[in-house]
Protein backbone atom coordinates (compact mmCIF):
# COMPACT_ATOMS: atom_id res chain seq x y z
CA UNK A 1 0.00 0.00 0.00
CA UNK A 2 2.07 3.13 -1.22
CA UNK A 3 1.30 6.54 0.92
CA UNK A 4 2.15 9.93 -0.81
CA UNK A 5 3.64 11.25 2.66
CA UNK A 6 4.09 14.35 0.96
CA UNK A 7 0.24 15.28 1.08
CA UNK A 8 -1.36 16.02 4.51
CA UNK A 9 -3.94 13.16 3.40
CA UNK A 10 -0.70 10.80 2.79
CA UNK A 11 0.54 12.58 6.07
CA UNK A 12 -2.06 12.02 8.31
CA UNK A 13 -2.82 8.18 7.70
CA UNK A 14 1.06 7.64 7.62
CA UNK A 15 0.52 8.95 11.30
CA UNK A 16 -2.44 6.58 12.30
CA UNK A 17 -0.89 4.42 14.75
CA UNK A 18 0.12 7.90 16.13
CA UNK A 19 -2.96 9.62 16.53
CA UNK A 20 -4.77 6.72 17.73
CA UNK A 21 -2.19 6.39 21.09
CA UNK A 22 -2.75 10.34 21.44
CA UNK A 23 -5.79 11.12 21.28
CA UNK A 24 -6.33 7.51 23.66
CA UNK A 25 -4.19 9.11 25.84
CA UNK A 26 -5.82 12.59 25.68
CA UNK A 27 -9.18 10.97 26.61
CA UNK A 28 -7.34 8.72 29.15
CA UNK A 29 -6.27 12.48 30.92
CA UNK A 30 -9.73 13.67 30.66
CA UNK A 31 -11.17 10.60 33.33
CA UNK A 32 -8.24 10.81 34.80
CA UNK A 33 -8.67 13.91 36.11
CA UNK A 34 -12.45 13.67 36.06
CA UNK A 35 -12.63 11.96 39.62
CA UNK A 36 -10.73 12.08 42.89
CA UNK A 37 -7.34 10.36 43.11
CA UNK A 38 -8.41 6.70 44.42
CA UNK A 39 -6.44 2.80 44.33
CA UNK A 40 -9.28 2.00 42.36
CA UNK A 41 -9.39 4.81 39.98
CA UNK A 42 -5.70 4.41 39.19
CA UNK A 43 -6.31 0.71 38.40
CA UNK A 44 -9.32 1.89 36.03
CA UNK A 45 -7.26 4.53 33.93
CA UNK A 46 -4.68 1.56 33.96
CA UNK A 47 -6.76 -0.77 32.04
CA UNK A 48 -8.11 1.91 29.96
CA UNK A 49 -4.53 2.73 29.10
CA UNK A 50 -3.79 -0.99 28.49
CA UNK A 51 -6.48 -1.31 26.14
CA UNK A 52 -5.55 2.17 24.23
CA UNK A 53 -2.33 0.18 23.54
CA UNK A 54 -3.59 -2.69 22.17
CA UNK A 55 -5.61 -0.73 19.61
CA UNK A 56 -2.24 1.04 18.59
CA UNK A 57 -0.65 -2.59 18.40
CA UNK A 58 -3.62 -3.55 16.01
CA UNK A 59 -2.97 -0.36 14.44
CA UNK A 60 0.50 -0.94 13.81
CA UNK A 61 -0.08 -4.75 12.98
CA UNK A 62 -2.34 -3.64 10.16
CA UNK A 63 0.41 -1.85 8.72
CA UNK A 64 2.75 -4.08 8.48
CA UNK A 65 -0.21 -6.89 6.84
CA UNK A 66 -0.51 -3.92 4.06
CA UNK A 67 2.85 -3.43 3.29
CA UNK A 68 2.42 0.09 3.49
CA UNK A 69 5.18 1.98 2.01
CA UNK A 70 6.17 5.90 1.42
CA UNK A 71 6.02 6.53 -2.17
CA UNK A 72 8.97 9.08 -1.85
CA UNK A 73 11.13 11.07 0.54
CA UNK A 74 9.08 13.12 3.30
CA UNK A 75 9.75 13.80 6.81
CA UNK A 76 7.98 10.74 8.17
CA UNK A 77 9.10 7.47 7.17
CA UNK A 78 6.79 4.34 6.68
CA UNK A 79 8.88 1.10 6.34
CA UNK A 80 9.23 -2.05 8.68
CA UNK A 81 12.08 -0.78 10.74
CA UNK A 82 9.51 2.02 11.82
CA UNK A 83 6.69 -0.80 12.15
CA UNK A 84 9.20 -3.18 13.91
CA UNK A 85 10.69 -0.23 16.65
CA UNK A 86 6.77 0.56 17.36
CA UNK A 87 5.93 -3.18 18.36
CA UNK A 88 8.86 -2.97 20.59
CA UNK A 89 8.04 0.05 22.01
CA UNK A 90 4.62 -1.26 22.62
CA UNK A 91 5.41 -4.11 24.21
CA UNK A 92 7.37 -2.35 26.93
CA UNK A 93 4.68 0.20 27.63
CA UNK A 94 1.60 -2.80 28.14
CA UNK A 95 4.09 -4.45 30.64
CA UNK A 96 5.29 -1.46 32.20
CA UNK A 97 1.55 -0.26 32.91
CA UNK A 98 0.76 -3.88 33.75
CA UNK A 99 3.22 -4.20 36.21
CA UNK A 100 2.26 -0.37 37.73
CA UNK A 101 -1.33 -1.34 38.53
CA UNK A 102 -0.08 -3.83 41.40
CA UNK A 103 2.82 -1.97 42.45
CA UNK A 104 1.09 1.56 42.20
CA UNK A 105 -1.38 -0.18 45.20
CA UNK A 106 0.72 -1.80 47.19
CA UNK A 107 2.76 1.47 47.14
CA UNK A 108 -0.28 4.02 47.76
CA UNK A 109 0.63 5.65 44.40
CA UNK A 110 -2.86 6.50 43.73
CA UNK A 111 -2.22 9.45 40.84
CA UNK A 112 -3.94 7.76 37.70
CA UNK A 113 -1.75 10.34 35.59
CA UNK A 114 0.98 7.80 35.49
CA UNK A 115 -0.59 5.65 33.30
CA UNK A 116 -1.71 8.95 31.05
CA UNK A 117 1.61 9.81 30.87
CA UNK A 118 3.20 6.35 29.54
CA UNK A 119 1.13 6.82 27.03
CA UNK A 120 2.58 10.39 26.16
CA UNK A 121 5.95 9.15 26.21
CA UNK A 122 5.37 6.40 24.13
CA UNK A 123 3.77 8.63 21.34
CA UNK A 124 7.13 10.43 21.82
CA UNK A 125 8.92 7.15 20.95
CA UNK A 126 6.51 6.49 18.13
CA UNK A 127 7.75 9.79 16.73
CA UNK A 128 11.01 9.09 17.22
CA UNK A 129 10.86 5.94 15.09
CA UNK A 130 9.20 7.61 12.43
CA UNK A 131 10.93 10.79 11.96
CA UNK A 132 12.93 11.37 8.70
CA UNK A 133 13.89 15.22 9.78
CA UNK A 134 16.04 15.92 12.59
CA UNK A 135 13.44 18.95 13.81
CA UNK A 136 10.89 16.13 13.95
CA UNK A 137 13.47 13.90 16.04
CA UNK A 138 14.02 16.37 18.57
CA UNK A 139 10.50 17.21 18.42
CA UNK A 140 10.07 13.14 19.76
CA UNK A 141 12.60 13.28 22.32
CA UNK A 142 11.27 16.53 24.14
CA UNK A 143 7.88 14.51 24.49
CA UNK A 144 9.17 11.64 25.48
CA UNK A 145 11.87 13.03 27.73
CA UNK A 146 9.41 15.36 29.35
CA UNK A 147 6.75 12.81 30.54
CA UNK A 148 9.60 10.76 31.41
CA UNK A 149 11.11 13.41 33.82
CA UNK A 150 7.44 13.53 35.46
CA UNK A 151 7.23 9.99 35.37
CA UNK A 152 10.66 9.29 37.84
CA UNK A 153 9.67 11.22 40.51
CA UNK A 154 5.75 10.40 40.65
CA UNK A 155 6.04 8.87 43.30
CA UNK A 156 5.77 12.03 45.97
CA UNK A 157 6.34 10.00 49.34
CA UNK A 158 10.01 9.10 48.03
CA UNK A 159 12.90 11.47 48.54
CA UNK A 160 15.36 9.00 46.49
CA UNK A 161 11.89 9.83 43.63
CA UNK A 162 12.60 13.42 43.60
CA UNK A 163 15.68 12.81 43.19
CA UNK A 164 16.09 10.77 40.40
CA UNK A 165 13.30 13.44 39.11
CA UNK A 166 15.86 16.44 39.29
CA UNK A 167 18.92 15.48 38.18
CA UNK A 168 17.55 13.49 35.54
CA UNK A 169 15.61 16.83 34.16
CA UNK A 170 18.73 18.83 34.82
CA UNK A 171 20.76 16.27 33.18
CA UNK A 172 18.48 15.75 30.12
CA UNK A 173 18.34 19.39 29.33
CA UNK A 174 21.74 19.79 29.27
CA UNK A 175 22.24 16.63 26.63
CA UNK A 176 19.27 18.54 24.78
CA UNK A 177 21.52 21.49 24.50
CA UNK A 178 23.89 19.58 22.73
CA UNK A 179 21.37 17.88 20.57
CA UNK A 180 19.86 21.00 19.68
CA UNK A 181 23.04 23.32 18.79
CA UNK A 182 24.52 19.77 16.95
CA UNK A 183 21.31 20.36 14.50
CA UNK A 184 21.72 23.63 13.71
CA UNK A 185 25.20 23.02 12.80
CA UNK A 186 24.69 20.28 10.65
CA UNK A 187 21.47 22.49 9.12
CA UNK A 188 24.11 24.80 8.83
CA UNK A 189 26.34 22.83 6.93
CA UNK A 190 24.26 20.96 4.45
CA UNK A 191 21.04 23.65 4.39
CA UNK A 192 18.38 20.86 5.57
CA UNK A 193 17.09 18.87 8.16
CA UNK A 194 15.42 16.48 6.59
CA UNK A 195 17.84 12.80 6.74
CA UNK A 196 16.99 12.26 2.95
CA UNK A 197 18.45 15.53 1.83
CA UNK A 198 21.14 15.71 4.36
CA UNK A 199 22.43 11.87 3.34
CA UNK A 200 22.42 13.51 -0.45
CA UNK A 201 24.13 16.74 0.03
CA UNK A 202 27.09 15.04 1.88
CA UNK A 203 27.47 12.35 -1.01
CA UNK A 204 27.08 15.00 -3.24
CA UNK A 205 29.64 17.84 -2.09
CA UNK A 206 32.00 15.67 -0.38
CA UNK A 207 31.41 17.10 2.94
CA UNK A 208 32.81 14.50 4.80
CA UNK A 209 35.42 16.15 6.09
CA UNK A 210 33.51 20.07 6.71
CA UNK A 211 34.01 21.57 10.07
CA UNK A 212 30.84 22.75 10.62
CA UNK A 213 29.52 19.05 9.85
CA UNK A 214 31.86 17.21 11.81
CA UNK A 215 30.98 19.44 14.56
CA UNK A 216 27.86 18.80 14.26
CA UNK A 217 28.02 14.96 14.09
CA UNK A 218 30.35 15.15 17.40
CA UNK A 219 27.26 17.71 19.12
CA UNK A 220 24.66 14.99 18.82
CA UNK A 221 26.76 11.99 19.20
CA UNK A 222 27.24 13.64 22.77
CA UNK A 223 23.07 14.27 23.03
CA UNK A 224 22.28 10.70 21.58
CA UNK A 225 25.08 9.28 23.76
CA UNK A 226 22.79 10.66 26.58
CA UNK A 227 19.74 9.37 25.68
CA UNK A 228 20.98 5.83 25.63
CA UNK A 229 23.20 6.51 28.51
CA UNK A 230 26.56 5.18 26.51
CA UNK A 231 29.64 6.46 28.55
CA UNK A 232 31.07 8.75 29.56
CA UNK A 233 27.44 10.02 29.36
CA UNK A 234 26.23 7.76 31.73
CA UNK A 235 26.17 9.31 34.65
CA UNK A 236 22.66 10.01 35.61
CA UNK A 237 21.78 6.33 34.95
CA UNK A 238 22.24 4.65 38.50
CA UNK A 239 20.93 6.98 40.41
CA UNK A 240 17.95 8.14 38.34
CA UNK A 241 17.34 4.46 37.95
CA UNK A 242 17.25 3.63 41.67
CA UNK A 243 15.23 5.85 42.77
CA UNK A 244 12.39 6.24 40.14
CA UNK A 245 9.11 3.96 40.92
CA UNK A 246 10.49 0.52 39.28
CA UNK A 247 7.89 -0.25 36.87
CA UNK A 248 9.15 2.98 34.86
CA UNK A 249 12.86 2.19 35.49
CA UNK A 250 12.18 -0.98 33.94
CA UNK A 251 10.23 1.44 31.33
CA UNK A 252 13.03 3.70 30.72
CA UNK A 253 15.56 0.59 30.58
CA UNK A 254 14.01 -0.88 27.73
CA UNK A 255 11.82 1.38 25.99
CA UNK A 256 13.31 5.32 26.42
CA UNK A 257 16.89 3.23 25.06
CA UNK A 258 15.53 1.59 22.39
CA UNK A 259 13.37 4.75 21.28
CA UNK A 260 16.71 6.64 21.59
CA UNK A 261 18.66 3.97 19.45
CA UNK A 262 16.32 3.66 16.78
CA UNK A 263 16.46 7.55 16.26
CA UNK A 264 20.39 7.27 16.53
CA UNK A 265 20.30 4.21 13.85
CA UNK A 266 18.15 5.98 11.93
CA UNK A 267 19.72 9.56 11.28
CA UNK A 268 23.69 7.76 11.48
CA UNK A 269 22.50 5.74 8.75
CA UNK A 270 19.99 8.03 6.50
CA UNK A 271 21.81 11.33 6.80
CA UNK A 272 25.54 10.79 7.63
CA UNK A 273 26.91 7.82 5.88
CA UNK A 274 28.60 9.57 3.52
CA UNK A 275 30.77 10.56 6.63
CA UNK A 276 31.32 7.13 8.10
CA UNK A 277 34.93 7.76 8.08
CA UNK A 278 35.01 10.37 9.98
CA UNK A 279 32.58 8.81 13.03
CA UNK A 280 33.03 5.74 12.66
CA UNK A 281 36.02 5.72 15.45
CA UNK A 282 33.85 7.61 17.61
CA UNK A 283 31.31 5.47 18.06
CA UNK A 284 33.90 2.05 17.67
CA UNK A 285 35.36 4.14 20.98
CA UNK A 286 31.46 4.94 22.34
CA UNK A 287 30.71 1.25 22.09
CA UNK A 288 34.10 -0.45 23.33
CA UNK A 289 34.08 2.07 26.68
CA UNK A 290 30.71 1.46 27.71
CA UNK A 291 30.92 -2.59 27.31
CA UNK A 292 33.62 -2.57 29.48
CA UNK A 293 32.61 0.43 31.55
CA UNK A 294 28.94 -0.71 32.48
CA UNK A 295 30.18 -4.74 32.92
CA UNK A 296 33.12 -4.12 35.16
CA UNK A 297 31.32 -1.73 37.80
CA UNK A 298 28.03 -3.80 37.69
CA UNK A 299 30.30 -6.27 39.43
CA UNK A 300 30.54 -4.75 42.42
CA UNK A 301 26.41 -3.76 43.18
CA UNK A 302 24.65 -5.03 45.65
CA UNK A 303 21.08 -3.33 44.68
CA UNK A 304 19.73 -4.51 42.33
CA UNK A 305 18.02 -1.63 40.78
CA UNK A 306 21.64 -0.28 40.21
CA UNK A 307 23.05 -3.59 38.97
CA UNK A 308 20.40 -3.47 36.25
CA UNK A 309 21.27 -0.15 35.64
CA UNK A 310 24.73 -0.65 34.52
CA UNK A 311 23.62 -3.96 33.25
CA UNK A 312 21.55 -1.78 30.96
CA UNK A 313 24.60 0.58 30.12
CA UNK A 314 26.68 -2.50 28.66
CA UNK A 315 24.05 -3.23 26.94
CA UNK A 316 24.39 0.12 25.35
CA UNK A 317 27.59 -0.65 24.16
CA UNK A 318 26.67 -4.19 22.47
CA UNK A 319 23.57 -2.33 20.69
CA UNK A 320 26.37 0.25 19.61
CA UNK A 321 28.30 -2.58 18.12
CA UNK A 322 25.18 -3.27 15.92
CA UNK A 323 25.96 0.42 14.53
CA UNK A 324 29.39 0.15 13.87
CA UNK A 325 28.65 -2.38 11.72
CA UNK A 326 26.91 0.16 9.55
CA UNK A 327 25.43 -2.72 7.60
CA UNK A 328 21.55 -4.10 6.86
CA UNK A 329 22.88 -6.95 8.71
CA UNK A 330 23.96 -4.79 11.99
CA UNK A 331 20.31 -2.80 11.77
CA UNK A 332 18.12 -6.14 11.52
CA UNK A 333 20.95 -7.38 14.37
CA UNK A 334 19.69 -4.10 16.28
CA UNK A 335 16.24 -4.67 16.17
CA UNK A 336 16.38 -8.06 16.88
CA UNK A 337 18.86 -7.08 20.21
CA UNK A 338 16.15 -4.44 21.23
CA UNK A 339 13.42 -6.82 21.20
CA UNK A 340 15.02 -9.65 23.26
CA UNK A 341 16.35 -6.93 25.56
CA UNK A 342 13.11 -5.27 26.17
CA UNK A 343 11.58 -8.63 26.98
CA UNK A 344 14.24 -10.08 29.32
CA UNK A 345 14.75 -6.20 31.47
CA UNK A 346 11.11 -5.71 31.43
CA UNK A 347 10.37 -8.98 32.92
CA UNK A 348 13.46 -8.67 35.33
CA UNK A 349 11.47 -5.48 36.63
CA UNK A 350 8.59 -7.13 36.94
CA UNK A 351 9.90 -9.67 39.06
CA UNK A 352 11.24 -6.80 41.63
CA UNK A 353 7.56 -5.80 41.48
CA UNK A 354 6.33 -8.73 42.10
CA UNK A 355 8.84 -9.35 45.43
CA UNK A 356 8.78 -5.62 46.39
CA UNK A 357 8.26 -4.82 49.96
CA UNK A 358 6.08 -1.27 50.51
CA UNK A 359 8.97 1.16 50.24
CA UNK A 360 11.37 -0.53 47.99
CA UNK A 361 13.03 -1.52 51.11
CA UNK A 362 14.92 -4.85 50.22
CA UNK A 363 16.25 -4.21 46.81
CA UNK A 364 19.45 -6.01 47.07
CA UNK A 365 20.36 -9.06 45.81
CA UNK A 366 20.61 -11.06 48.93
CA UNK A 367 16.79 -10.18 50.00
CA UNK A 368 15.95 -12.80 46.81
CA UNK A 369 17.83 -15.70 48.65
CA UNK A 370 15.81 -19.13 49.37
CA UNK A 371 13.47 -17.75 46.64
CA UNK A 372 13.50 -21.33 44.99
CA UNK A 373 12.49 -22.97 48.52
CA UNK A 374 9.26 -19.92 48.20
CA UNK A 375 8.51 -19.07 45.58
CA UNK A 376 10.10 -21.82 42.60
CA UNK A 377 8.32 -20.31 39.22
CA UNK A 378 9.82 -16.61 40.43
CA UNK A 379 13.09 -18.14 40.92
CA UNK A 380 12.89 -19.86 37.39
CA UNK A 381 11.64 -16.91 35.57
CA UNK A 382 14.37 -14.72 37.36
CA UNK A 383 16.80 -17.08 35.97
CA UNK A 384 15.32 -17.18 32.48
CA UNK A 385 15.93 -13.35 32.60
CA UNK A 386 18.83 -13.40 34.05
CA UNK A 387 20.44 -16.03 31.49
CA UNK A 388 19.00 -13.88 28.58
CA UNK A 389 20.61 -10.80 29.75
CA UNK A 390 23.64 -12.98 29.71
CA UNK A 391 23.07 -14.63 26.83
CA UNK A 392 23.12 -18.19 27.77
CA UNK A 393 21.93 -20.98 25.71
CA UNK A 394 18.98 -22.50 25.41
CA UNK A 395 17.09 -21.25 28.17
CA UNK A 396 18.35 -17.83 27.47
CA UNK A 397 16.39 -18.06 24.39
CA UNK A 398 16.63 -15.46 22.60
CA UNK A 399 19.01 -13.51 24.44
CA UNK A 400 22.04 -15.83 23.23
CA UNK A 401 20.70 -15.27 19.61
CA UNK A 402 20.54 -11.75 20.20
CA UNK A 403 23.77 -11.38 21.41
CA UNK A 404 24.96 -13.62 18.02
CA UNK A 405 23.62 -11.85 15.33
CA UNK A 406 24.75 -8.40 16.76
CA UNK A 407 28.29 -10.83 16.17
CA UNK A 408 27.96 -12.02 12.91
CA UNK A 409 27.13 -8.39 11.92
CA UNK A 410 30.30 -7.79 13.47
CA UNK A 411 32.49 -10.04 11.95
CA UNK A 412 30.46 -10.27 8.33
CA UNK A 413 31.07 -6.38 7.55
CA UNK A 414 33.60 -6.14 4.37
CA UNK A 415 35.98 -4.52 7.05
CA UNK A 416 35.20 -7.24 9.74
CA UNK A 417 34.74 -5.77 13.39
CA UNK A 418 37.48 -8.11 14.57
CA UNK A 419 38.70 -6.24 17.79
CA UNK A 420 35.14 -5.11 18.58
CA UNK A 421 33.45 -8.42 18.51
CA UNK A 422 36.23 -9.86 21.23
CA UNK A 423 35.25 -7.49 23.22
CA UNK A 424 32.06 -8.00 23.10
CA UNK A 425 32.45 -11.44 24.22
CA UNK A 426 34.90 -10.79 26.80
CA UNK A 427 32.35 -8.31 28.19
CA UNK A 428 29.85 -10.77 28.12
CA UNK A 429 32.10 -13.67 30.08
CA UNK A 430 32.20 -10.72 32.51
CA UNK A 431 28.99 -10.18 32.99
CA UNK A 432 28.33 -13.64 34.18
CA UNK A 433 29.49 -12.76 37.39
CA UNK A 434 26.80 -10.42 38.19
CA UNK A 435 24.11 -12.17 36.57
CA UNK A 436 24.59 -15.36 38.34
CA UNK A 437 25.55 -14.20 41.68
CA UNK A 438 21.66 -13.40 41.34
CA UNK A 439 20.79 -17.06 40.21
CA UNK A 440 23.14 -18.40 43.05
CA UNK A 441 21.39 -16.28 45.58
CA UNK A 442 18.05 -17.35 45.04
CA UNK A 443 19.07 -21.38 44.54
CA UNK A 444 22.36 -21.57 46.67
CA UNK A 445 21.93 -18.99 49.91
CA UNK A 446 19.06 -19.65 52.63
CA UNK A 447 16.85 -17.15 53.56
CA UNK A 448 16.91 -15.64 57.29
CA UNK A 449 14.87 -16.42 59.73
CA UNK A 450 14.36 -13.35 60.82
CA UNK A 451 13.66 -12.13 57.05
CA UNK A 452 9.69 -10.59 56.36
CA UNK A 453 7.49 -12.09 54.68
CA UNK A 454 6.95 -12.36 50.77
CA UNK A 455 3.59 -10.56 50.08
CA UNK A 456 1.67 -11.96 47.11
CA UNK A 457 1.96 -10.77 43.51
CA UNK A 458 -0.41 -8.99 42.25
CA UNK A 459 -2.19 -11.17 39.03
CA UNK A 460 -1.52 -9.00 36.35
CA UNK A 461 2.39 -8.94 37.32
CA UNK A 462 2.50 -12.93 37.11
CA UNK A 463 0.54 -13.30 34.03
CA UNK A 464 3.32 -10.39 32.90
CA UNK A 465 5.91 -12.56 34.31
CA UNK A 466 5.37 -15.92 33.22
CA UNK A 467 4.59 -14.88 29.33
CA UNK A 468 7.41 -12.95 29.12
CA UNK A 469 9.43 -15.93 30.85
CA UNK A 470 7.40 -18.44 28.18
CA UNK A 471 8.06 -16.39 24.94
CA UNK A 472 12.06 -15.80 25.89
CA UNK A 473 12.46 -19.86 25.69
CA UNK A 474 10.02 -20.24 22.86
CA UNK A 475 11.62 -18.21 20.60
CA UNK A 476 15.15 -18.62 21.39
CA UNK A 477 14.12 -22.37 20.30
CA UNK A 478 11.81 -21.02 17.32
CA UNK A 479 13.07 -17.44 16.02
CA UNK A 480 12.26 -17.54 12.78
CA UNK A 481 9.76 -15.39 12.33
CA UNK A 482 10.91 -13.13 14.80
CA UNK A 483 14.45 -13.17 12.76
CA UNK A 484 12.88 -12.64 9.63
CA UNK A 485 11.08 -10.12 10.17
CA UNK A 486 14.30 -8.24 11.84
CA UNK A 487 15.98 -9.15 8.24
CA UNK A 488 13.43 -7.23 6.45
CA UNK A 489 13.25 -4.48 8.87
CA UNK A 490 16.42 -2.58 8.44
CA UNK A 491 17.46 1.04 8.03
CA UNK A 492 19.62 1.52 4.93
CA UNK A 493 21.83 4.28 3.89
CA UNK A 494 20.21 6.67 0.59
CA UNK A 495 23.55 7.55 -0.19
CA UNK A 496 27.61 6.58 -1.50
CA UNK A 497 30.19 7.75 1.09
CA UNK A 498 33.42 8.18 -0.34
CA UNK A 499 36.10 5.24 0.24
CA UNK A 500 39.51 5.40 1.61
CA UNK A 501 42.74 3.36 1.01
CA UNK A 502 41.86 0.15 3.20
CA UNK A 503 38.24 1.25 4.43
CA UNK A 504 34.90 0.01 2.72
CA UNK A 505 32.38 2.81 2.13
CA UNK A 506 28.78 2.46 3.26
CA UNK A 507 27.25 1.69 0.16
CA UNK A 508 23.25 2.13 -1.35
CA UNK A 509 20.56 0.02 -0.66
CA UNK A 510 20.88 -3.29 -0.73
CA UNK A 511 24.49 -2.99 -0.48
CA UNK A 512 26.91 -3.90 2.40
CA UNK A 513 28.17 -0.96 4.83
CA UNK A 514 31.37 -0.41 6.08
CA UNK A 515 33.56 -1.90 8.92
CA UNK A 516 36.70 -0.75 11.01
């Protein structure tokens, strides 16, 4: 189904899945603020918001059945990477909103806005995915960001809420500084925003090697590198993530990154291949850092909110790897990373949830031993996350295969990624010994006798729990569809960068990209 995105008719039904989360979400902050805060009116807005997102899922779903396709260039871009990034992002908000209906009453959180503004900041995301012009990118990260700095301190009773709240607002605008003035130089340089034009102009005039562009390139690298908190711009990660409610650290984990990333694919891809020479050793830098940087310090938490966070920063780096490539192969790699990821860290959260005491007072790893002895199918499913974040094997699913295509993109690139990939697994032998000193905990180490007593999960956190712990094994044993469809979702370049002696240039579509 070809759509002239050109015309606002074209325009408007490219935007569907769009609208239809919005103006859900617009209704949803009508009733929410329609009655008196209440448990029970928090859980209603919560299903109403659940619902809202399954429409936009059918929405997107639709889509993808049509083969809908943008007849030409315009600022919004309908293709399956778009289509595949929405799904993902879709998936994280229904089990982030899920998962806040139990805790949100066991914690006294009785503001239904929360849910309201999920919503918002996934309509952000959905932007983000979409956007061919860098005015409309930015445009998706100030609406995401902005619901998202509400969203970390909601929780009003918490000082270690506020908190997180501030210096992740006063952090964020900063990045957005950079993103910002790193637009108008490279609008400055090439005369446009849009990717399309941006992609051509550097092909075109050789500007590869301009100042203003560079400059540019390095300003947003710094804003992106933010966003998906890659270090050195990390450092608002731990703490933000600790003390925000845990549903939406699990929600900014897995679907604020991936929202980021797909922007970051996108406009690295689209508008600046043709200077893939000149950034590529950035980002080979970017990614090798924050492996290392985010495995090696995760070693040494005890919380586990924190060990997730820098859990979440190596996985950064791998995802980062993915773009180095600067292949097809390394963007259906990416997908295919984000949607594993987002299934293992969201279910990971939702097993804190699930175990939470009121107050979020036993969030270290030791409060989870003796789970097997109480609680056996947590224990398991806490493993199964555990070993996907790792990327174990067969009951890592499809967290191992993750972590192997993201490698074969690696090493298949005409310049092959050599000292990159070893990294990457070197990283990942690393990371074993954080992610089963939780798996020993909870099978190996007795529980006190002096320890409270596990409350109940709330039902709509298990049935969260054990799919998510369900479709990790079942498609690490059957990913083909999931793996095709990654294959024909990727984000290709428009444009010929200029070779050098002993590089490979990214190349047009359909062709390979380069390597280091």
């Amino acid at each position: 189904m070809p759509i002239d995105v050109t015309l606002p008719g074209g325009l408007t039904l490219a935007l569907v899945p769009d609208l239809i989360l919005m103006a859900g979400a617009m209704v949803l902050m009508l009733w929410s603020a329609w009655r008196p805060d209440s448990a029970s009116h928090q859980r209603s807005v919560g299903i109403g918001a659940l619902v809202v997102t399954l429409i936009t899922t059918a929405a997107v779903i639709w889509f993808v059945a049509s083969g809908a396709a943008a007849k030409q260039g315009g600022i919004v871009a309908v293709d399956s990477f778009r289509w595949a990034a929405d799904l993902i992002f879709l998936l994280a908000t229904f089990i982030a909103i899920a998962i806040s209906i139990d805790y949100n009453t066991r914690e006294g959180i009785d503001a239904p806005e929360l849910h309201v503004l999920v919503l918002f900041a996934t309509s952000g995301m959905m932007i983000l995915a979409a956007a061919r012009d860098l005015m409309i990118i930015f445009l998706g990260i100030e609406l995401m960001s902005i619901a998202v700095y509400v969203l970390a301190g909601l929780n009003r009773r918490s000082a270690r809420s506020a908190e997180a709240a501030i210096k992740y607002f006063l952090l964020g605008a900063f990045s957005t500084a950079f993103l910002l003035y790193g637009i108008a130089l490279v609008y400055g340089a090439t005369g446009s925003t849009n990717l399309a034009v941006i992609g051509e102009t550097v092909a075109k005039y050789r500007l590869g090697d301009s100042p203003m562009l560079l400059a540019g390139i390095a300003l947003l690298l710094v804003g992106f590198g933010f966003k998906v908190a890659a270090a050195p711009f990390h450092m608002w990660t731990p703490d933000v993530y600790e003390g925000a409610p845990t549903p939406i650290t699990g929600y900014m984990a897995a679907a604020v990154k991936a929202a980021a990333f797909a922007a970051f694919l996108r406009v690295w891809i689209e508008g600046f291949s043709g200077a893939y020479l000149r950034w590529h050793l950035a980002v080979w830098w970017l990614a090798a850092i924050t492996m290392v940087l985010g495995n090696v310090v995760a070693l040494a938490q005890q919380n586990l909110k924190r060990l997730l966070a820098y859990s979440s920063i190596a996985h950064s780096g791998f995802v980062l790897v993915a773009l180095v490539a600067g292949t097809p192969a390394g963007s259906s790699a990416f997908l295919f990373y984000l949607f594993a990821y987002t299934l293992a860290t969201m279910g990971a959260f939702a097993v804190i949830v699930a175990l939470g005491q009121p107050g979020e007072s036993d969030l270290t790893i030791d409060s989870y031993s003796g789970l097997w002895n109480d609680r056996p199918w947590m224990a398991a499913a806490m493993t199964v996350f555990m070993l996907a974040l790792l990327g174990f094997p067969i009951v890592g699913g499809i967290g191992f295969l993750a972590k192997w295509y993201v490698l074969q993109a690696a090493l298949q690139a005409p310049a092959p990624q050599f000292k990159l990939a070893t990294l990457l697994v070197i990283t990942t032998t690393i990371s074993a010994g954080y992610y089963l000193q939780v798996v020993r905990v909870m099978y190996m180490k007795p529980r006190p006798a002096n320890a409270p007593a596990r409350l109940p999960a709330g039902r709509l956190t298990q049935i969260v729990i054990g799919a998510a712990a369900i479709l990790i094994v079942a498609l690490g044993l059957f990913p083909d569809s999931i793996a095709g469809f990654a294959q024909r979702s990727v984000a290709q370049p428009t444009t010929t960068a200029p070779a050098a002696p002993g590089r490979m240039a990214v190349m047009s579509p359909g062709s390979a990209g380069a390597g280091r």
